[in-house]
N, C-alpha and C. Protein backbone atom coordinates (compact mmCIF):
# COMPACT_ATOMS: atom_id res chain seq x y z
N UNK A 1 27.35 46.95 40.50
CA UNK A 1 26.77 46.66 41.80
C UNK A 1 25.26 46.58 41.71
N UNK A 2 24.56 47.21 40.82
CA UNK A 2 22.92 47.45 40.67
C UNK A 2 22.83 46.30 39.99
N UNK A 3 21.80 45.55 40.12
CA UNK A 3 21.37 44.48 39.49
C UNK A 3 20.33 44.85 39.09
N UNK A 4 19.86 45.46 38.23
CA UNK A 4 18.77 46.27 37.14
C UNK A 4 17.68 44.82 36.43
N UNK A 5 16.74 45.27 36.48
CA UNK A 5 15.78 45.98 36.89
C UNK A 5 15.56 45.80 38.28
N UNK A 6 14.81 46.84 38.97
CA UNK A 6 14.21 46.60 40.20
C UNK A 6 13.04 46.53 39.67
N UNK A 7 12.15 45.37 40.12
CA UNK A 7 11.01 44.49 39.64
C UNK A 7 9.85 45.77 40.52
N UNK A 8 8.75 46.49 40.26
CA UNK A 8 7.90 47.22 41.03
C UNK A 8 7.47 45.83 42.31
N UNK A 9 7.05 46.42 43.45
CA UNK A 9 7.05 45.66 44.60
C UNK A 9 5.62 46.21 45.25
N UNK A 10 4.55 45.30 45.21
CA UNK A 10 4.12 45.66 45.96
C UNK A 10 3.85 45.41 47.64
N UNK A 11 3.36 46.82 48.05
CA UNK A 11 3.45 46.91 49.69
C UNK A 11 2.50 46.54 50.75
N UNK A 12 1.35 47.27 51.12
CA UNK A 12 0.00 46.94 51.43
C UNK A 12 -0.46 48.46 51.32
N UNK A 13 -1.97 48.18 51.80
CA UNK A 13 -2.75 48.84 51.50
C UNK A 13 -3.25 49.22 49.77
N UNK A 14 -2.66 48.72 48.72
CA UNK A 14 -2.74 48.94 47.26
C UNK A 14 -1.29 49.48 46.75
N UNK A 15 -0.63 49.67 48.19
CA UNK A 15 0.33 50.74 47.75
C UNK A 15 1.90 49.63 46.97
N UNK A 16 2.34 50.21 45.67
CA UNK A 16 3.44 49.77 44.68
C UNK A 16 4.68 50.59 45.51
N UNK A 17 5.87 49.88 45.30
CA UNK A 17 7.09 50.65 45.43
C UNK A 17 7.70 50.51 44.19
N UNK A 18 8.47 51.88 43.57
CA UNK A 18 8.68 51.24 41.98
C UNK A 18 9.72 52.46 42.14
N UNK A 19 10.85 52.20 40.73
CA UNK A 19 11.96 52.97 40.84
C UNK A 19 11.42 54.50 39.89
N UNK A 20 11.72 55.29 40.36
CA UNK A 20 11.38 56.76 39.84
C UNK A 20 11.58 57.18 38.98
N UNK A 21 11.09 57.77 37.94
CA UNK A 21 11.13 58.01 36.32
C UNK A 21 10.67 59.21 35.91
N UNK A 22 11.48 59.89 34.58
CA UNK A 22 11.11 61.42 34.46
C UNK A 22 9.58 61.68 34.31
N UNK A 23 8.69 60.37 33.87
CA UNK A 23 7.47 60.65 33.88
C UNK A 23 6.74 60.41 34.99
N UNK A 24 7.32 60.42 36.43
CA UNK A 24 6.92 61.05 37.49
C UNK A 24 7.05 62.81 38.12
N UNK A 25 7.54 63.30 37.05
CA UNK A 25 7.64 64.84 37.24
C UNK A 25 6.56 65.58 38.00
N UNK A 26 5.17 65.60 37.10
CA UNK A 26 4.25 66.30 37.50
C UNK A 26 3.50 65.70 38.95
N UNK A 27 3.48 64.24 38.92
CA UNK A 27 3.07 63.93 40.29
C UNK A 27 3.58 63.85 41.46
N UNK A 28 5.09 63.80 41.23
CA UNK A 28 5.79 63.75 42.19
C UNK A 28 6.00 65.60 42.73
N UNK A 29 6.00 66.36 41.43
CA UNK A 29 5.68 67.97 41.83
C UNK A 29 4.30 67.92 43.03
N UNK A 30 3.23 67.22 42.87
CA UNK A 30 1.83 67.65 43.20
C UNK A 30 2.27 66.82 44.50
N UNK A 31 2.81 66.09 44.85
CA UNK A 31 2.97 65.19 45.98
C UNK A 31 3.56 66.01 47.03
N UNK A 32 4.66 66.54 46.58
CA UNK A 32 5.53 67.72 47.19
C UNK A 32 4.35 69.13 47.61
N UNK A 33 3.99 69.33 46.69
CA UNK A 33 3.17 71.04 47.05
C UNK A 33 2.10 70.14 47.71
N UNK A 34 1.27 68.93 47.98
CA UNK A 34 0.06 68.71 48.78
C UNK A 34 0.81 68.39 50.30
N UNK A 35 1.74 68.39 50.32
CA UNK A 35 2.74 67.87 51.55
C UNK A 35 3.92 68.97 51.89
N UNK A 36 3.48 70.15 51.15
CA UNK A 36 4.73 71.61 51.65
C UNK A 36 4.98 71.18 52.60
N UNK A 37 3.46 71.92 53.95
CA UNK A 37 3.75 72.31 55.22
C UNK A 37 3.81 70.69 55.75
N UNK A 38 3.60 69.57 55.74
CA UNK A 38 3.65 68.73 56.35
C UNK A 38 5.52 68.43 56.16
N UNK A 39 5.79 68.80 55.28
CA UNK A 39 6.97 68.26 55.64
C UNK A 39 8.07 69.03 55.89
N UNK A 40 7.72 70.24 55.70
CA UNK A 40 8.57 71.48 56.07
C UNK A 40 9.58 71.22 57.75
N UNK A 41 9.11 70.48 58.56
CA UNK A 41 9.86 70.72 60.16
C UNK A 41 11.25 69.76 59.77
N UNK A 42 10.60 68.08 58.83
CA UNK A 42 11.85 67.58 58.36
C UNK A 42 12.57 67.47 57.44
N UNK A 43 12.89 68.80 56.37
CA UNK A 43 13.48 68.76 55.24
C UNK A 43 14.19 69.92 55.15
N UNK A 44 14.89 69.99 54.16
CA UNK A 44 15.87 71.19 53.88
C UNK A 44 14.79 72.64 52.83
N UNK A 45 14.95 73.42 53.55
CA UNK A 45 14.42 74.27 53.02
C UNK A 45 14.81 74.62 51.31
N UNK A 46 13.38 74.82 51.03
CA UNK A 46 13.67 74.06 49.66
C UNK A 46 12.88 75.13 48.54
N UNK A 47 13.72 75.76 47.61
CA UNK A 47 13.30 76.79 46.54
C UNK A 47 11.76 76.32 46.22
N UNK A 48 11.01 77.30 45.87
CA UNK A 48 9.46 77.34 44.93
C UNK A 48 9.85 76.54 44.10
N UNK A 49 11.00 76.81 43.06
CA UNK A 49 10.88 75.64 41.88
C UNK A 49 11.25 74.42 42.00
N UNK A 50 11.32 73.97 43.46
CA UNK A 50 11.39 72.71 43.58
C UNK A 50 9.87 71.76 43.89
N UNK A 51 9.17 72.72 44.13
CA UNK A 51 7.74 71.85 44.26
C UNK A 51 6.70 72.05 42.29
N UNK A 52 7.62 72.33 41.22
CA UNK A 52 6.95 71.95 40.20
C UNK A 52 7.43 71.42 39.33
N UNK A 53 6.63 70.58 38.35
CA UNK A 53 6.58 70.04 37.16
C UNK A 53 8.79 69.77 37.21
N UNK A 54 8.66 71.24 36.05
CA UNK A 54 10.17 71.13 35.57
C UNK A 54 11.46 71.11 37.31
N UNK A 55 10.86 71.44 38.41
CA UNK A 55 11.92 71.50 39.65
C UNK A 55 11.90 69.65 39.96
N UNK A 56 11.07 69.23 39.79
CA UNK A 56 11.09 67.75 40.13
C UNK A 56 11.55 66.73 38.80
N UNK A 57 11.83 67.47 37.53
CA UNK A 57 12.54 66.81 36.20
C UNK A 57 13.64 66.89 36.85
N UNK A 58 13.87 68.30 36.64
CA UNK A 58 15.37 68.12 37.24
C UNK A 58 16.25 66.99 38.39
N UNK A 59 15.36 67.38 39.43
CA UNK A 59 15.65 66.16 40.54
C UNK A 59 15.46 64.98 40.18
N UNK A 60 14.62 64.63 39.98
CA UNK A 60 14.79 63.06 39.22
C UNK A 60 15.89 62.68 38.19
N UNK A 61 16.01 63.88 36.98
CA UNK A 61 17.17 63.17 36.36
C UNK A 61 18.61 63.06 37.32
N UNK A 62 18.84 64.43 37.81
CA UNK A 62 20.01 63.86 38.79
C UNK A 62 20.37 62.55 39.53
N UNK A 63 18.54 62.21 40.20
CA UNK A 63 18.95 61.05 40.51
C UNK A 63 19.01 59.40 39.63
N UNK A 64 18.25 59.89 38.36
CA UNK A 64 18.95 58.97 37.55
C UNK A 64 20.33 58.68 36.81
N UNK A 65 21.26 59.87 36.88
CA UNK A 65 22.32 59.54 36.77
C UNK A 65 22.68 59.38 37.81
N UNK A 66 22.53 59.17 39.23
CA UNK A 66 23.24 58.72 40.32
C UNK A 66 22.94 57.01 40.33
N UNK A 67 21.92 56.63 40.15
CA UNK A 67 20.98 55.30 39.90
C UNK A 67 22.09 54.83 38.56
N UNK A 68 22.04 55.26 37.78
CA UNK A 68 23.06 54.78 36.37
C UNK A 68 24.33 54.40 36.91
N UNK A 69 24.97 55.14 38.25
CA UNK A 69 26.02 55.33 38.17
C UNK A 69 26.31 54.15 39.68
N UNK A 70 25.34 54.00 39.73
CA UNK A 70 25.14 52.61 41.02
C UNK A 70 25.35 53.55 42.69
N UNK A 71 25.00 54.68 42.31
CA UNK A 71 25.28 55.03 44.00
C UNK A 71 23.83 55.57 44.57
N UNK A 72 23.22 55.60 43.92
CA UNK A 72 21.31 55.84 44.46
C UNK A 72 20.61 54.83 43.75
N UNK A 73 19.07 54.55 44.71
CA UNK A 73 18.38 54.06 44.02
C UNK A 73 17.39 54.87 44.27
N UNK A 74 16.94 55.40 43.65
CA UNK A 74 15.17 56.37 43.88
C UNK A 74 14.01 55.65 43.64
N UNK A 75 13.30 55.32 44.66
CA UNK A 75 11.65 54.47 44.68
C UNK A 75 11.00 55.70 44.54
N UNK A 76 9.42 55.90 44.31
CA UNK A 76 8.55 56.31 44.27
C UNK A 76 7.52 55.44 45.29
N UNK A 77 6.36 55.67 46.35
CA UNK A 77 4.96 55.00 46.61
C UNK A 77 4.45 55.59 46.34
N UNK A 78 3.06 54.55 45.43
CA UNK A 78 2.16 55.01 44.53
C UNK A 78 1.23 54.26 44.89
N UNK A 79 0.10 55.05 44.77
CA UNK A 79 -1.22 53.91 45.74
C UNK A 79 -2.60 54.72 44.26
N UNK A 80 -2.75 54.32 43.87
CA UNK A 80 -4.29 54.42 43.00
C UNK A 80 -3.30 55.18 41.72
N UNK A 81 -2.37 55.37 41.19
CA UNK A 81 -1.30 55.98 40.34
C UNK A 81 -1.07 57.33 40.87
N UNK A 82 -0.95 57.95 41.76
CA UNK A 82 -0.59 58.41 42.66
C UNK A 82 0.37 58.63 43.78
N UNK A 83 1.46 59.29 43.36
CA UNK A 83 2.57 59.37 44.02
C UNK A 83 2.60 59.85 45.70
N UNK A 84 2.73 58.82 46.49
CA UNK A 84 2.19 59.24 48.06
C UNK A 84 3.80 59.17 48.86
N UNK A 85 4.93 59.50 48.29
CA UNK A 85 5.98 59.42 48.89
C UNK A 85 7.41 58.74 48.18
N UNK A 86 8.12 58.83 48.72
CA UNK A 86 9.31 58.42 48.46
C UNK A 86 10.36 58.02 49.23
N UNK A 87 11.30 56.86 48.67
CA UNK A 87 12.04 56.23 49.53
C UNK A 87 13.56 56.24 49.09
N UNK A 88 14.62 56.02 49.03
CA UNK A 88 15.82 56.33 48.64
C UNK A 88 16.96 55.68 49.44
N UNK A 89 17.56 54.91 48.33
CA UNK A 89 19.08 54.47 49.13
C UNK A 89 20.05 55.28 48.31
N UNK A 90 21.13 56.26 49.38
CA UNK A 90 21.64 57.13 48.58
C UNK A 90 23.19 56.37 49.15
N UNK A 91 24.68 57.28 48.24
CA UNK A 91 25.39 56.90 48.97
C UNK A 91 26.08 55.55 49.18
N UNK A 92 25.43 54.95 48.15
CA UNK A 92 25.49 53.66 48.38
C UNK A 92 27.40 53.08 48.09
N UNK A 93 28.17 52.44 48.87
CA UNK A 93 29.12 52.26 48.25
C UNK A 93 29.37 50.62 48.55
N UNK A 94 30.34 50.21 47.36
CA UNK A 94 30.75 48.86 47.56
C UNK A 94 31.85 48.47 48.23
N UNK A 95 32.72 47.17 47.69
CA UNK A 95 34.08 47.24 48.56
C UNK A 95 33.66 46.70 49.37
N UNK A 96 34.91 46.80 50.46
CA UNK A 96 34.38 46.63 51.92
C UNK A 96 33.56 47.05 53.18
N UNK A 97 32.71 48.04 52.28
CA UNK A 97 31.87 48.84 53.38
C UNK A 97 30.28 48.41 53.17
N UNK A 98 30.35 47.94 51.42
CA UNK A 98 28.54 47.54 51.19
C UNK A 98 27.80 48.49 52.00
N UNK A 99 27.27 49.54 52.42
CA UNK A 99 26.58 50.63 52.60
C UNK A 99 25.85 51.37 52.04
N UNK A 100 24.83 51.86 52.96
CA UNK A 100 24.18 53.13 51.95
C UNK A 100 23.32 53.61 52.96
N UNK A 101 22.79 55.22 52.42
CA UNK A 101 22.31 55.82 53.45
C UNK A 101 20.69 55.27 52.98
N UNK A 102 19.19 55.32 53.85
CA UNK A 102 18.80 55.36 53.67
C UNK A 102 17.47 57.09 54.17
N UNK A 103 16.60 57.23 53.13
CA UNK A 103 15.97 58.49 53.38
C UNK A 103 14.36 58.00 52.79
N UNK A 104 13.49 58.70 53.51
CA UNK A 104 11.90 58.34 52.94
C UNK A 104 11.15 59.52 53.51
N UNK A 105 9.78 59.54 53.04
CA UNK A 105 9.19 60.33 53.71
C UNK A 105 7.32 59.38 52.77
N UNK A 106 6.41 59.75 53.57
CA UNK A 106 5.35 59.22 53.45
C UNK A 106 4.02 60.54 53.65
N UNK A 107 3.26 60.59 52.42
CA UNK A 107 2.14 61.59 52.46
C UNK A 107 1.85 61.42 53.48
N UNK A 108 1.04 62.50 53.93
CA UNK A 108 0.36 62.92 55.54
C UNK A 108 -1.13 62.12 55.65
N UNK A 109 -1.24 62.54 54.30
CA UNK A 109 -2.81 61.79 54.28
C UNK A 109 -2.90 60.37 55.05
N UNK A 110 -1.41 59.50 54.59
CA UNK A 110 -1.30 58.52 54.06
C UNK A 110 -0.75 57.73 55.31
N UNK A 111 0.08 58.78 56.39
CA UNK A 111 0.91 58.41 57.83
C UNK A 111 0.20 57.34 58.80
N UNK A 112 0.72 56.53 59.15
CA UNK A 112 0.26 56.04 60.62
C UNK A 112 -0.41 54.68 59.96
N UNK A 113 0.13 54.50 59.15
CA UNK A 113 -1.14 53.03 58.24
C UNK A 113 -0.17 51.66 58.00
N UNK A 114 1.59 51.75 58.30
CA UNK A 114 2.33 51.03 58.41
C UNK A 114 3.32 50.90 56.97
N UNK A 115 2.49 51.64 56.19
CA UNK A 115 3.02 51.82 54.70
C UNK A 115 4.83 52.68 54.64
N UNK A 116 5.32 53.38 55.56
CA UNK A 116 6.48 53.42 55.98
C UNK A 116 7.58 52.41 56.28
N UNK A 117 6.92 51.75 56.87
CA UNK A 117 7.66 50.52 57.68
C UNK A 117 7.39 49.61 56.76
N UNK A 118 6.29 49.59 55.92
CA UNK A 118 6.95 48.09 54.72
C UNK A 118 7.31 48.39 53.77
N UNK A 119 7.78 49.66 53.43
CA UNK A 119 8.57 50.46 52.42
C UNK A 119 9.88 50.50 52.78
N UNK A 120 10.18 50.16 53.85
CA UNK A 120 11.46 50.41 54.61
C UNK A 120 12.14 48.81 54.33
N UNK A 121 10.96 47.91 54.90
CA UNK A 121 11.26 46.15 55.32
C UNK A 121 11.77 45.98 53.45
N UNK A 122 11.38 46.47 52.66
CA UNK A 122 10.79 45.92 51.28
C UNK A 122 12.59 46.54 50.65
N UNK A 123 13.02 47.84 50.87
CA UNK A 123 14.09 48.35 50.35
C UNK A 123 15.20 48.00 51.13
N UNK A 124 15.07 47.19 52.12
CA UNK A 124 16.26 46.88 53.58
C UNK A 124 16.30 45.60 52.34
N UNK A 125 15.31 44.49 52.17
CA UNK A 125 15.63 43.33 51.53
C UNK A 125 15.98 43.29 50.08
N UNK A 126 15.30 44.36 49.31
CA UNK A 126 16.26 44.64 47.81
C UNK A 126 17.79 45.02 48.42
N UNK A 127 17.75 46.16 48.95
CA UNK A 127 19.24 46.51 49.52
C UNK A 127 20.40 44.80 49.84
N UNK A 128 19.64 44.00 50.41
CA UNK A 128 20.49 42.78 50.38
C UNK A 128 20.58 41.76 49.58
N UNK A 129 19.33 41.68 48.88
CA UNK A 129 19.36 40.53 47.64
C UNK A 129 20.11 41.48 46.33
N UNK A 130 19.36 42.56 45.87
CA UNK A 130 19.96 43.14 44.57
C UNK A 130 21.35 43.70 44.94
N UNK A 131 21.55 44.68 45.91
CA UNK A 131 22.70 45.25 45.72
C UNK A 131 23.82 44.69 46.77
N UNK A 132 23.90 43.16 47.74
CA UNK A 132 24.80 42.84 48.43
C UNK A 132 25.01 43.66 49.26
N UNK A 133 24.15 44.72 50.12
CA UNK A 133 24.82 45.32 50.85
C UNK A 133 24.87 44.76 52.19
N UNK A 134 25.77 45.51 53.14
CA UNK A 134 25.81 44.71 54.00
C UNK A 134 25.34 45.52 55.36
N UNK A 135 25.25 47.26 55.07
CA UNK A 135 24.67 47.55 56.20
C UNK A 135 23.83 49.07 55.74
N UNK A 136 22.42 49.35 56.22
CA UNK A 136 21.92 50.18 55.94
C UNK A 136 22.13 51.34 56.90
N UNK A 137 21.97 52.66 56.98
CA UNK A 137 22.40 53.70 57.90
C UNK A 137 21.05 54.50 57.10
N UNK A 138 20.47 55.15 58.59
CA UNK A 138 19.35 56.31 58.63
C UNK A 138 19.68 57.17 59.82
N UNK A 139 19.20 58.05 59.12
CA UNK A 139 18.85 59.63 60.69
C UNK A 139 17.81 59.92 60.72
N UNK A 140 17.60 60.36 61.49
CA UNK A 140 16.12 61.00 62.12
C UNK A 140 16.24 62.14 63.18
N UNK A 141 15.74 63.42 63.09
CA UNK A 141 15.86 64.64 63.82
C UNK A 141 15.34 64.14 65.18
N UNK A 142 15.76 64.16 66.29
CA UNK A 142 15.36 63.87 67.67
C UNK A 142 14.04 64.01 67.99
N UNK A 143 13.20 64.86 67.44
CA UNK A 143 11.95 64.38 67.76
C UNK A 143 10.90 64.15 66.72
N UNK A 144 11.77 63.64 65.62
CA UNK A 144 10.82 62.83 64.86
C UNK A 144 9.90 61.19 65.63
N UNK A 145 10.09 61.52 66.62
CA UNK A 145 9.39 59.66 66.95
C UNK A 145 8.30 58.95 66.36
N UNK A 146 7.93 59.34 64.73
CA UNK A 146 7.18 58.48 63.97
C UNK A 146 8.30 57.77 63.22
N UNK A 147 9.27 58.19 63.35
CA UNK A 147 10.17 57.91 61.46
C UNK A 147 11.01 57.00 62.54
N UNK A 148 11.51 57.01 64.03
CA UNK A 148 12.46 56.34 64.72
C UNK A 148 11.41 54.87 64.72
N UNK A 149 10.29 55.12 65.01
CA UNK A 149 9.31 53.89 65.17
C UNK A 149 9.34 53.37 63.75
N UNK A 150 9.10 53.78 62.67
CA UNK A 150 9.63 53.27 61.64
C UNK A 150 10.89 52.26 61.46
N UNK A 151 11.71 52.75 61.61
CA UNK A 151 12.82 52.00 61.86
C UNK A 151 13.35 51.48 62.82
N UNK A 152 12.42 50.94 64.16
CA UNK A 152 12.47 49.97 65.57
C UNK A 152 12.00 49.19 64.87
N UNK A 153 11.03 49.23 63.84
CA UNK A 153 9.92 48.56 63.65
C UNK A 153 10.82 47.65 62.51
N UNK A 154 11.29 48.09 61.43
CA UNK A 154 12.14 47.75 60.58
C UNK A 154 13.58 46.93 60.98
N UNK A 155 14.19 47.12 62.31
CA UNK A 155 15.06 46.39 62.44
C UNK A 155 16.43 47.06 63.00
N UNK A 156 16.09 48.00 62.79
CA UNK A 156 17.48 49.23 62.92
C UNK A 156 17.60 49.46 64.51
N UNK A 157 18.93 49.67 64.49
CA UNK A 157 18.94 50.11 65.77
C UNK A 157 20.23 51.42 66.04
N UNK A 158 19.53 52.01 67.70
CA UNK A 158 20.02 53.55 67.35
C UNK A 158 21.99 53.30 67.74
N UNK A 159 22.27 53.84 67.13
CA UNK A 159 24.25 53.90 66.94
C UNK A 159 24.78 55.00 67.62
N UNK A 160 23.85 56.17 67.89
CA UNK A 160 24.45 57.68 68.06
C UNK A 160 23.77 58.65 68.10
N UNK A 161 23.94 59.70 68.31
CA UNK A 161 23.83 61.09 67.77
C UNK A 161 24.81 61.88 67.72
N UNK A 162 24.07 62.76 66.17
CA UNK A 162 25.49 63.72 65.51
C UNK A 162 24.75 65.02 65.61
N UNK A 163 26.14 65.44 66.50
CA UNK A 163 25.57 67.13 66.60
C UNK A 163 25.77 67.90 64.80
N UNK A 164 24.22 68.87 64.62
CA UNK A 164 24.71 69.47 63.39
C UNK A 164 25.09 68.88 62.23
N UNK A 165 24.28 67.89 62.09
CA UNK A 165 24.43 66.28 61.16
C UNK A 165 23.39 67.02 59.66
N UNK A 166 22.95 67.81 59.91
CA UNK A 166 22.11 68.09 58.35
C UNK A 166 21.51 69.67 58.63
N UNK A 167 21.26 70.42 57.76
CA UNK A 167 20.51 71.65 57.97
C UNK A 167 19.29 71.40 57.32
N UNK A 168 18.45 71.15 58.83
CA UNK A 168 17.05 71.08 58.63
C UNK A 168 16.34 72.09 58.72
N UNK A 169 15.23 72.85 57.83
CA UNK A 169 13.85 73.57 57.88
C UNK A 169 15.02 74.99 58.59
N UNK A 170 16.13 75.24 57.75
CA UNK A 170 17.44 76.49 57.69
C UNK A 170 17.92 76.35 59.22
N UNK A 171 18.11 75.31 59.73
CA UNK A 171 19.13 75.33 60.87
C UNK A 171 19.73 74.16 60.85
N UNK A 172 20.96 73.93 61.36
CA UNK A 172 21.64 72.83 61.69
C UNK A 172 20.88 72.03 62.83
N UNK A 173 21.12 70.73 62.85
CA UNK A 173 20.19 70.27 63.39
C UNK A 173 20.92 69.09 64.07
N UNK A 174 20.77 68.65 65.09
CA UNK A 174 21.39 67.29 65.38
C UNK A 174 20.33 66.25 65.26
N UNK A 175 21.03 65.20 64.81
CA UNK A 175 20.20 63.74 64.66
C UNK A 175 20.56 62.79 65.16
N UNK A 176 19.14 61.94 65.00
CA UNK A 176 19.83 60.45 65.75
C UNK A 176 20.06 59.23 64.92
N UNK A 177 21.09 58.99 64.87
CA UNK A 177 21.45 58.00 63.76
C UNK A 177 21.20 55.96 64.17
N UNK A 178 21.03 55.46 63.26
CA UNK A 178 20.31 54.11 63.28
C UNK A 178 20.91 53.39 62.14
N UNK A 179 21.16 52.00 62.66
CA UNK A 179 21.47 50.97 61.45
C UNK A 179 20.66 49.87 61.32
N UNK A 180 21.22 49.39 59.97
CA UNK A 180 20.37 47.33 60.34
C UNK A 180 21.82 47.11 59.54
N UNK A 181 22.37 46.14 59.85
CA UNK A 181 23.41 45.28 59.58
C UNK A 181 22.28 44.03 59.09
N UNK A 182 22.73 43.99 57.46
CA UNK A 182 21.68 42.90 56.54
C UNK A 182 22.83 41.34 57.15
């Protein structure tokens, strides 16, 4: 289903979208610890050794055998070689469903500059040229309204809300769920 390579893409502002590699360890560690508390309200509470060096090898190789195995793709944004976020189609399945979830998050420094939303436009259109899919699916915690504008902006539109849909920042959390049908 992966049609390999994903060619690096660039976005605006200087900023590359490119698929994630164990020799993003240490920056993608420093990306995480310069962005703890910023991202702490929307993420899963998350061990110390996940914001270093060897906690982000680990995660990356996992998701390169998920990427090997055609059911993730892991991007990196990188603006001056500098890891400012990450984007992710997880989940992905073929068949008759062509699906996949999508997940991102964007440095704080870095928010409000549109670099979300053409990280989003840029992996919605690999998602349909490389991998045939046929429909993308995102959540967003109810009062995220930067990440929902993200994806108004992108094309998606809202489907629902699921009570207790993820345990966010150690509570269950309900979200609001969104598609784009490619």
């Amino acid at each position: 289903m992966l049609s390999e390579p994903f060619p690096a893409t660039q976005l605006l502002h200087g900023v590359r979208l490119r698929v994630a590699d164990l020799s993003d360890a240490d920056a993608l560690a420093a990306a995480y610890d310069r962005n703890r508390a910023y991202l702490a309200p929307w993420e899963p509470l998350r061990e110390d050794t996940f914001f270093t060096p060897a906690g982000q090898r680990s995660v990356i190789r996992s998701k390169l055998v998920q990427h090997a195995a055609g059911t993730e793709v892991p991007w990196v944004l990188v603006h001056q070689e500098r890891i400012i976020g990450t984007i992710t189609l997880t989940g992905i399945v073929g068949g008759p469903f062509q699906s996949a979830n999508l997940g991102y998050w964007v440095d704080g420094d870095y928010a409000g500059r549109g670099i979300g939303t053409a990280a989003v436009a840029a992996v919605v259109e690999l998602g349909r040229s490389q991998l045939g899919l046929h429909r993308i699916q995102a959540a967003t915690l109810l009062e995220n309204a930067a990440s929902q504008r993200v994806l108004d902006r992108s094309g998606f539109e809202r489907i629902g809300m699921a009570p207790d849909y993820l345990r966010i920042a150690g509570e269950w959390q309900d979200h609001l769920l969104f598609q784009r049908i490619l």
